[in-house]
C-alpha atoms as a PDB file:
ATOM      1  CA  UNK A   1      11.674  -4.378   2.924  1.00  0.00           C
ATOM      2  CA  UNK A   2       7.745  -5.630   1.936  1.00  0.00           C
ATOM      3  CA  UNK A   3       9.820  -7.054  -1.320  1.00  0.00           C
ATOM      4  CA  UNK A   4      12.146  -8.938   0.467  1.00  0.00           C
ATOM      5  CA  UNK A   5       9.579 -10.118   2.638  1.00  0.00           C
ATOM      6  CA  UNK A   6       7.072 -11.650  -0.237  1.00  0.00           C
ATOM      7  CA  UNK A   7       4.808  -8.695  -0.498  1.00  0.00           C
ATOM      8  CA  UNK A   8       3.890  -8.142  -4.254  1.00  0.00           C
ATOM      9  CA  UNK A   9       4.891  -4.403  -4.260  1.00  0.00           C
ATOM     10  CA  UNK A  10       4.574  -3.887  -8.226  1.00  0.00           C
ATOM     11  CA  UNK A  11       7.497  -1.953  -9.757  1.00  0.00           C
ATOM     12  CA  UNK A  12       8.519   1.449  -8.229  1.00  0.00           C
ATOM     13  CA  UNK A  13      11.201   3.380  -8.621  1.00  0.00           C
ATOM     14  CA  UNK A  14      12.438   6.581  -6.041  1.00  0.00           C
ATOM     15  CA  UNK A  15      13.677   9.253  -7.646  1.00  0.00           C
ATOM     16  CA  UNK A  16      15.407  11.860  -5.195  1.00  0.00           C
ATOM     17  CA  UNK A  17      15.579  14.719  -8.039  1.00  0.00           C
ATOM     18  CA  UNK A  18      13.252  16.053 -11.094  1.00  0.00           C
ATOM     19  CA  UNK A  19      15.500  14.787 -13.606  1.00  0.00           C
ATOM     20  CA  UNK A  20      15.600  11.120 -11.802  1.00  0.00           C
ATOM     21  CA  UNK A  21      11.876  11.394 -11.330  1.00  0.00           C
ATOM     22  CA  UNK A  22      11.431  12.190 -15.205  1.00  0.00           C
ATOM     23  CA  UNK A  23      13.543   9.547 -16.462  1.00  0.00           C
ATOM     24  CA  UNK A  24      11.787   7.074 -13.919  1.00  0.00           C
ATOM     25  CA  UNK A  25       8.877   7.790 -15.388  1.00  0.00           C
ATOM     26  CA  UNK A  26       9.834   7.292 -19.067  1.00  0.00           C
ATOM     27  CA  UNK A  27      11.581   4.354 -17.643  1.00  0.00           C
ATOM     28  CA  UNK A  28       8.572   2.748 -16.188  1.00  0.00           C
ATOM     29  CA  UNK A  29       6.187   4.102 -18.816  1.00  0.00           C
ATOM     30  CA  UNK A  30       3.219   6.107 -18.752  1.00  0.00           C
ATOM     31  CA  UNK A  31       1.202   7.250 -16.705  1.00  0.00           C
ATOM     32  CA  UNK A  32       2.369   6.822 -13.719  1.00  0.00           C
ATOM     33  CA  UNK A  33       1.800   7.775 -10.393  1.00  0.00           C
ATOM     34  CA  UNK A  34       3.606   9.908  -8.460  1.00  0.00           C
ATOM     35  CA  UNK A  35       3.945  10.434  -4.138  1.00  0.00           C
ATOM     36  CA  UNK A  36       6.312  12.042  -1.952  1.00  0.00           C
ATOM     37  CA  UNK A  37       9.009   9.698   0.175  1.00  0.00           C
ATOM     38  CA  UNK A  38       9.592  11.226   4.041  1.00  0.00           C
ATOM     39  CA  UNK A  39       9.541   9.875   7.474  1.00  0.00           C
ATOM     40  CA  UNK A  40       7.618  12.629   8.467  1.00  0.00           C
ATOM     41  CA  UNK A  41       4.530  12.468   6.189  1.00  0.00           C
ATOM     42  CA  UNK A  42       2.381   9.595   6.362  1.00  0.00           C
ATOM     43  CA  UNK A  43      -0.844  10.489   5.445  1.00  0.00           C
ATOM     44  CA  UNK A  44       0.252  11.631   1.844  1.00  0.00           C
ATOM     45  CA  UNK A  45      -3.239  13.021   0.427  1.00  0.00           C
ATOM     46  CA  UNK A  46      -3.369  14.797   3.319  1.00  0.00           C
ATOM     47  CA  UNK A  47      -0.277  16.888   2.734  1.00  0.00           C
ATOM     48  CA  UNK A  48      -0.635  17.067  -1.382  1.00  0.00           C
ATOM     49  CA  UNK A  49       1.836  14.413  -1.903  1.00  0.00           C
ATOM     50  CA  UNK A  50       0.434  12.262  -4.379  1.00  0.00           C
ATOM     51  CA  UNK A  51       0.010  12.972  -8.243  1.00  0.00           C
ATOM     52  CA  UNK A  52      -1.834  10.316 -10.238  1.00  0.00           C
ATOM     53  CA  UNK A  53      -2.560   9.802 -14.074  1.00  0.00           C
ATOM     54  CA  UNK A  54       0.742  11.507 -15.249  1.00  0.00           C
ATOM     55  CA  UNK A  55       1.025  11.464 -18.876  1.00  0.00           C
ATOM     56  CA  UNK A  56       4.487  12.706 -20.067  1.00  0.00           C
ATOM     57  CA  UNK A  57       7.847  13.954 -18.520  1.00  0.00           C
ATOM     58  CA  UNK A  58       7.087  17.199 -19.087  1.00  0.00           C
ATOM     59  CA  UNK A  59       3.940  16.761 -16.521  1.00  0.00           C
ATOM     60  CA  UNK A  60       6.416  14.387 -14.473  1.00  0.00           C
ATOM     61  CA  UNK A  61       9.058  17.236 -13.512  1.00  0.00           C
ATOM     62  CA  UNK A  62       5.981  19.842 -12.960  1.00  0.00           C
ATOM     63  CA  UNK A  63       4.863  17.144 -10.530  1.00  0.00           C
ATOM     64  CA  UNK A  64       8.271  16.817  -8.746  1.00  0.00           C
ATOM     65  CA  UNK A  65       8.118  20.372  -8.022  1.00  0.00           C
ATOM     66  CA  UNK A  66       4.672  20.335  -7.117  1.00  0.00           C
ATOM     67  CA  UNK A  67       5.237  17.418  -3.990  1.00  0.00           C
ATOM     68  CA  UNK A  68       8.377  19.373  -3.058  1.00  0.00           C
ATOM     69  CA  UNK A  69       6.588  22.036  -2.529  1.00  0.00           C
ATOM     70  CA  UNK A  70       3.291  20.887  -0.805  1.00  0.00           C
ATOM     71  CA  UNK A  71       5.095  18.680   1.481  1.00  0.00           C
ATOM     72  CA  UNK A  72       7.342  21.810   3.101  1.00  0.00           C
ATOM     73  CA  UNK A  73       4.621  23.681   3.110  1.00  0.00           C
ATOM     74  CA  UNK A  74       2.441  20.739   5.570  1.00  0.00           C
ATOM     75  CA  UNK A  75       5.739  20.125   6.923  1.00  0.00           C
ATOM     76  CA  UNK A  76       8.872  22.404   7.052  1.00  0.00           C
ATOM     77  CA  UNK A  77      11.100  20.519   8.942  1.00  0.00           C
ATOM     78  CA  UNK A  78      10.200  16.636   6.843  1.00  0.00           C
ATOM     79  CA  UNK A  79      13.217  15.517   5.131  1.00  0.00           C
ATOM     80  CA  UNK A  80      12.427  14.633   1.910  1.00  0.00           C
ATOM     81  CA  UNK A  81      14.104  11.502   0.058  1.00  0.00           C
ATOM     82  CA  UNK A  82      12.811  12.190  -2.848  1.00  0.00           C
ATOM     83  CA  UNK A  83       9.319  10.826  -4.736  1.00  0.00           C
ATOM     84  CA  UNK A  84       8.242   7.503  -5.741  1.00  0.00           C
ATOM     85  CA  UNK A  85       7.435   7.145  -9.041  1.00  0.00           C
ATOM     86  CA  UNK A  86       5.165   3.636  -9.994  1.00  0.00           C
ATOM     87  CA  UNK A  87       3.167   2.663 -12.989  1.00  0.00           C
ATOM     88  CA  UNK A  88      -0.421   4.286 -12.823  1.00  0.00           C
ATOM     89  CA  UNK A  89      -2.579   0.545 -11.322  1.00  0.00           C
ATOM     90  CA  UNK A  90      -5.613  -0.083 -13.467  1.00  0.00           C
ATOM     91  CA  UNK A  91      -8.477  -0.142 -11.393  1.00  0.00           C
ATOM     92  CA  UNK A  92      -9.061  -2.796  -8.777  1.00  0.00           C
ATOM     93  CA  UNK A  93     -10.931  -4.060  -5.333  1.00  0.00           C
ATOM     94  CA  UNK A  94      -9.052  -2.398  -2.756  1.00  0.00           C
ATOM     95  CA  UNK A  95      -8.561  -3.851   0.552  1.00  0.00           C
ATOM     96  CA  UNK A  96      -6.675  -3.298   3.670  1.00  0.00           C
ATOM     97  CA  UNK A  97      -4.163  -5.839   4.527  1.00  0.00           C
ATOM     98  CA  UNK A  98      -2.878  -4.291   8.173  1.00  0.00           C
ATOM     99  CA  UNK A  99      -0.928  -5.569  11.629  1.00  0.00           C
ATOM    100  CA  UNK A 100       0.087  -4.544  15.181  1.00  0.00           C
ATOM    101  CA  UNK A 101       2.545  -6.125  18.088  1.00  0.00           C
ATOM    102  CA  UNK A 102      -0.806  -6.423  20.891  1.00  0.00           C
ATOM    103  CA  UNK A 103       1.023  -6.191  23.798  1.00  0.00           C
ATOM    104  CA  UNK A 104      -1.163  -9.554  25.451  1.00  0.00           C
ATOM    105  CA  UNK A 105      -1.827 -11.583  22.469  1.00  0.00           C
ATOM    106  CA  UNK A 106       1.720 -10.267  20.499  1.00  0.00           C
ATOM    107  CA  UNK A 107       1.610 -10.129  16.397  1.00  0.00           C
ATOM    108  CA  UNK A 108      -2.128  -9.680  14.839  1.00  0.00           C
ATOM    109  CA  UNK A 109      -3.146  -9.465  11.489  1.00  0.00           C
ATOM    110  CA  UNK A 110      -6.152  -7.078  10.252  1.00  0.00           C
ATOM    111  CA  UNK A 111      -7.752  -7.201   7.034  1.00  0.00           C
ATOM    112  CA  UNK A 112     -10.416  -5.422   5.790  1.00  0.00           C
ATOM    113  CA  UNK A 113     -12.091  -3.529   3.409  1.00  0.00           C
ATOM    114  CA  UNK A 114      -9.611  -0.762   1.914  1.00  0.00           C
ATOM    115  CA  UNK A 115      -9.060   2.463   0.323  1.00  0.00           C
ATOM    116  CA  UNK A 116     -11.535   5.421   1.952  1.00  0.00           C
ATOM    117  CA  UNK A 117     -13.811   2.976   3.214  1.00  0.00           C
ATOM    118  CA  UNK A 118     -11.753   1.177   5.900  1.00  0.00           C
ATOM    119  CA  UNK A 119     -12.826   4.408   7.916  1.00  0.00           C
ATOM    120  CA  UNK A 120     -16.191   4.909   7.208  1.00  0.00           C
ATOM    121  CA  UNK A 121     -17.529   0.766   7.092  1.00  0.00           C
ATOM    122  CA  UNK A 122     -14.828  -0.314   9.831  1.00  0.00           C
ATOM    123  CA  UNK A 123     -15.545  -4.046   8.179  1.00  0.00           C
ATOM    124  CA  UNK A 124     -12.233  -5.364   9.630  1.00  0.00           C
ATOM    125  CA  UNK A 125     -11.560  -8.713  11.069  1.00  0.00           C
ATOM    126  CA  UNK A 126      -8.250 -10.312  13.172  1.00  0.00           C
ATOM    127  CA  UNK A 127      -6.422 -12.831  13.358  1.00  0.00           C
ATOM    128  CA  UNK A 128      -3.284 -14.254  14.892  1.00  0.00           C
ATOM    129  CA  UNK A 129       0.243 -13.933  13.368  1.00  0.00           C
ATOM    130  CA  UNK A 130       1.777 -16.010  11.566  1.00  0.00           C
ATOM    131  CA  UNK A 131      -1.088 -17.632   9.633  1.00  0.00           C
ATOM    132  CA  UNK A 132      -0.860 -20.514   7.230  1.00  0.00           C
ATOM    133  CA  UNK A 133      -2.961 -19.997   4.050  1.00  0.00           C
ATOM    134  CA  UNK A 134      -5.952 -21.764   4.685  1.00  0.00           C
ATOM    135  CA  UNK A 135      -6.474 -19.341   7.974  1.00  0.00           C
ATOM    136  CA  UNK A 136      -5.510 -16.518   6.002  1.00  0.00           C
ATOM    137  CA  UNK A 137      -8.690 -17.522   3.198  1.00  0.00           C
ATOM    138  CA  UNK A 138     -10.974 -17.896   6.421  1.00  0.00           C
ATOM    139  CA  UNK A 139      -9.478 -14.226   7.348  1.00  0.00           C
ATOM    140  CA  UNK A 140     -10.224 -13.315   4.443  1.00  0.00           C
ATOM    141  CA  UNK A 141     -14.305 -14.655   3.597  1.00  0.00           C
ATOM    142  CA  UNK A 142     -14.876 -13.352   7.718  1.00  0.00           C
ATOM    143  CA  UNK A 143     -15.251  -9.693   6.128  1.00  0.00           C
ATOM    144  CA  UNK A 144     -19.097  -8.395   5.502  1.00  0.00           C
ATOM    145  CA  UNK A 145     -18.114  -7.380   2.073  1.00  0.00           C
ATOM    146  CA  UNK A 146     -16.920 -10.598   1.122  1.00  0.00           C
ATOM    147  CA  UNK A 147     -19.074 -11.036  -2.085  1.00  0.00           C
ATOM    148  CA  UNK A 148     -17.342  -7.764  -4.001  1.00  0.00           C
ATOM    149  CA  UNK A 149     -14.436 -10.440  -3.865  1.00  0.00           C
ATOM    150  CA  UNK A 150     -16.597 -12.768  -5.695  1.00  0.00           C
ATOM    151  CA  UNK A 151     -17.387 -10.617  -8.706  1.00  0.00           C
ATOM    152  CA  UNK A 152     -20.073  -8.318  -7.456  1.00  0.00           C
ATOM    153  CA  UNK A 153     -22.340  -6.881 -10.436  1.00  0.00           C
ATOM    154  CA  UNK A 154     -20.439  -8.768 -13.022  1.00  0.00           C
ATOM    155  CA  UNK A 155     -16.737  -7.371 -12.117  1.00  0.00           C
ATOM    156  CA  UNK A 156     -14.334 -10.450 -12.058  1.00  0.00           C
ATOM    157  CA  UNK A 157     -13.865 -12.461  -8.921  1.00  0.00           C
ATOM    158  CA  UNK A 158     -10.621 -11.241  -7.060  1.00  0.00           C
ATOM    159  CA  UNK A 159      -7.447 -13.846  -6.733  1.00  0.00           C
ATOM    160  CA  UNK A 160      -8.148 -15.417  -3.349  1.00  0.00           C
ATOM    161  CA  UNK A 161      -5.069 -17.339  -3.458  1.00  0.00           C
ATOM    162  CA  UNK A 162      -2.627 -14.095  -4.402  1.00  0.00           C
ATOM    163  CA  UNK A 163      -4.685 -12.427  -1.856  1.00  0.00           C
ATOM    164  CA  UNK A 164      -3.995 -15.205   0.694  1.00  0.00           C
ATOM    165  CA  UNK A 165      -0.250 -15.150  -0.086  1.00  0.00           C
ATOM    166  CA  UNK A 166      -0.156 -11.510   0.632  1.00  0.00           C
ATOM    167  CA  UNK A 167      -1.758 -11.944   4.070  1.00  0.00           C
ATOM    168  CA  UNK A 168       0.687 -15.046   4.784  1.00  0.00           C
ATOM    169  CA  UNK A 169       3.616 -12.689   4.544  1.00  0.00           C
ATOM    170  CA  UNK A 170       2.509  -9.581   5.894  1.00  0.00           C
ATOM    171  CA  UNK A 171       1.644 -11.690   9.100  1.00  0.00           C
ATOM    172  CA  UNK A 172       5.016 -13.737   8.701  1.00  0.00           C
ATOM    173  CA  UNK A 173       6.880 -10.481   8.478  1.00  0.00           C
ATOM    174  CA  UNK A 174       5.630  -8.864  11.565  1.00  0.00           C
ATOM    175  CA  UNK A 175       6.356 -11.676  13.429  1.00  0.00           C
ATOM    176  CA  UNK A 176       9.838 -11.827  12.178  1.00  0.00           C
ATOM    177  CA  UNK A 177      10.841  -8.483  13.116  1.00  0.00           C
ATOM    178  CA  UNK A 178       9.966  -7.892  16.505  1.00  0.00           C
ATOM    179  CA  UNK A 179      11.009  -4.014  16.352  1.00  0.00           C
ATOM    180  CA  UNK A 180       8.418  -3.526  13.717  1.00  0.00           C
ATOM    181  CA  UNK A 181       4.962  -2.078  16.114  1.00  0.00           C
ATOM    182  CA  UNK A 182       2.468  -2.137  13.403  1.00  0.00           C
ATOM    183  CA  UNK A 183       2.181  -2.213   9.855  1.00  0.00           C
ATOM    184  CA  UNK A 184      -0.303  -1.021   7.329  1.00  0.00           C
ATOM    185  CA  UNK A 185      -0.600  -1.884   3.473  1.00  0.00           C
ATOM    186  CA  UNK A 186      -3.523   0.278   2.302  1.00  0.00           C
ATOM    187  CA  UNK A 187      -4.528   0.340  -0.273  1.00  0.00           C
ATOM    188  CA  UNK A 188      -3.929  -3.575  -1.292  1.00  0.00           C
ATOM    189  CA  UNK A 189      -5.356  -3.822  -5.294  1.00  0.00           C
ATOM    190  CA  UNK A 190      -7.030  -6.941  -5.923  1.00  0.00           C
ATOM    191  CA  UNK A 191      -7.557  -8.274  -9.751  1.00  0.00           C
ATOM    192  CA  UNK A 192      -8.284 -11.903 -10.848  1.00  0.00           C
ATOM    193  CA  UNK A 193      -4.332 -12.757 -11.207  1.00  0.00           C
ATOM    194  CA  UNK A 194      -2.661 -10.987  -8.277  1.00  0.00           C
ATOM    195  CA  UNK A 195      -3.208  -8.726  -5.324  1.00  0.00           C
ATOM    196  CA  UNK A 196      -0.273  -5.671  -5.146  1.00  0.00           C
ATOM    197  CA  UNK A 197       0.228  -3.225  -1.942  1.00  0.00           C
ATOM    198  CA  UNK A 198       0.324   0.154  -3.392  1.00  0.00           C
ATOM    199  CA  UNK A 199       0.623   1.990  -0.415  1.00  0.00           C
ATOM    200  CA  UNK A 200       2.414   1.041   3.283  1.00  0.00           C
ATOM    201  CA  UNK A 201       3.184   2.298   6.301  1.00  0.00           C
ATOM    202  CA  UNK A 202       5.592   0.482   8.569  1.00  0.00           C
ATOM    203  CA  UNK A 203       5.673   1.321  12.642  1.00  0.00           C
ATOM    204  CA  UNK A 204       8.999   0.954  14.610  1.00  0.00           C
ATOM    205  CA  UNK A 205       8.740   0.386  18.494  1.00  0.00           C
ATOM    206  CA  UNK A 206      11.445   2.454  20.310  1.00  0.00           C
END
């Protein structure tokens, strides 16, 4: 769905048994990462289902059965599609590229800084949805940790234009799809050529 929409989503591949997930893995070439696929867990790390850094298929299939396994036992009754098996993403800025349906002001688009520290800095701003670029760089440059976008302690400056492009359609998307509540791309991986969602979570309304 974030594909079709515009959202750089990197390559992934879900594999609904240990053999799939093995050859997915070869396929897409190691390491890789990989995280468990249900309706019913959303908070992944929090029920064991995520495996990064894995190095063969050997360590691949050991992980399948691994996820299978942690995610009954947070959650008997999830139904399990299967895991998602992606490359293993160098390291990056992470960010938070979010949205909700306010029920006064309709679609809004959060950004923000990502990864663990969305919860503990709250350094989040909003804006409107849709949103052309240029608000989207303004959305962007409103955050408190702006500068570790700009190449903090001599890491490279972030791609504020991929960036930009990601926020365009994340905002464009929820305000295509009027059943879709909220939405929430965490983390988002910035580097100096293109910013990729590893991560989202995608609310329905009833």
């Amino acid at each position: 769905m974030l594909k079709e929409a515009g959202i750089n989503c990197g390559r992934f591949t879900l594999a609904p048994t240990r053999a799939e997930a093995e050859k997915a893995a070869q396929d897409l070439g190691f390491p890789v990462v990989m995280k468990i696929v249900s309706d019913q867990i959303i908070h992944k790390t929090e029920a064991g289902g995520l495996r990064l850094n894995i190095r063969n298929q050997a360590e691949a299939g050991a992980a399948f059965d691994e996820l299978l396994a942690s995610a009954k036992n947070y959650n008997a009754e999830a139904v399990i599609k299967g895991v998602l098996v992606t490359p293993m993403a160098p390291k990056g800025v992470e960010v938070i590229v979010g949205g909700l349906r306010d029920p006064q002001f309709g679609p809004v688009v959060m950004f923000g800084l990502g990864g663990i520290f969305v919860e503990i800095f709250k350094d989040v701003q909003f804006r409107l949805a849709p949103l052309n670029p240029k608000e989207a760089l303004t959305l962007i440059k409103s955050i408190q940790a702006f500068p570790m976008l700009e190449g903090a302690r001599g890491q490279k400056a972030v791609n504020l234009t991929a960036l930009a492009g990601l926020i365009v359609a994340a905002g464009q998307y929820l305000a295509d799809n009027g059943q879709v509540g909220e939405i929430d791309l965490n983390p988002v991986l910035c580097y100096d050529d293109q910013a990729e969602a590893l991560d989202a979570v995608i609310g329905v309304t009833l």
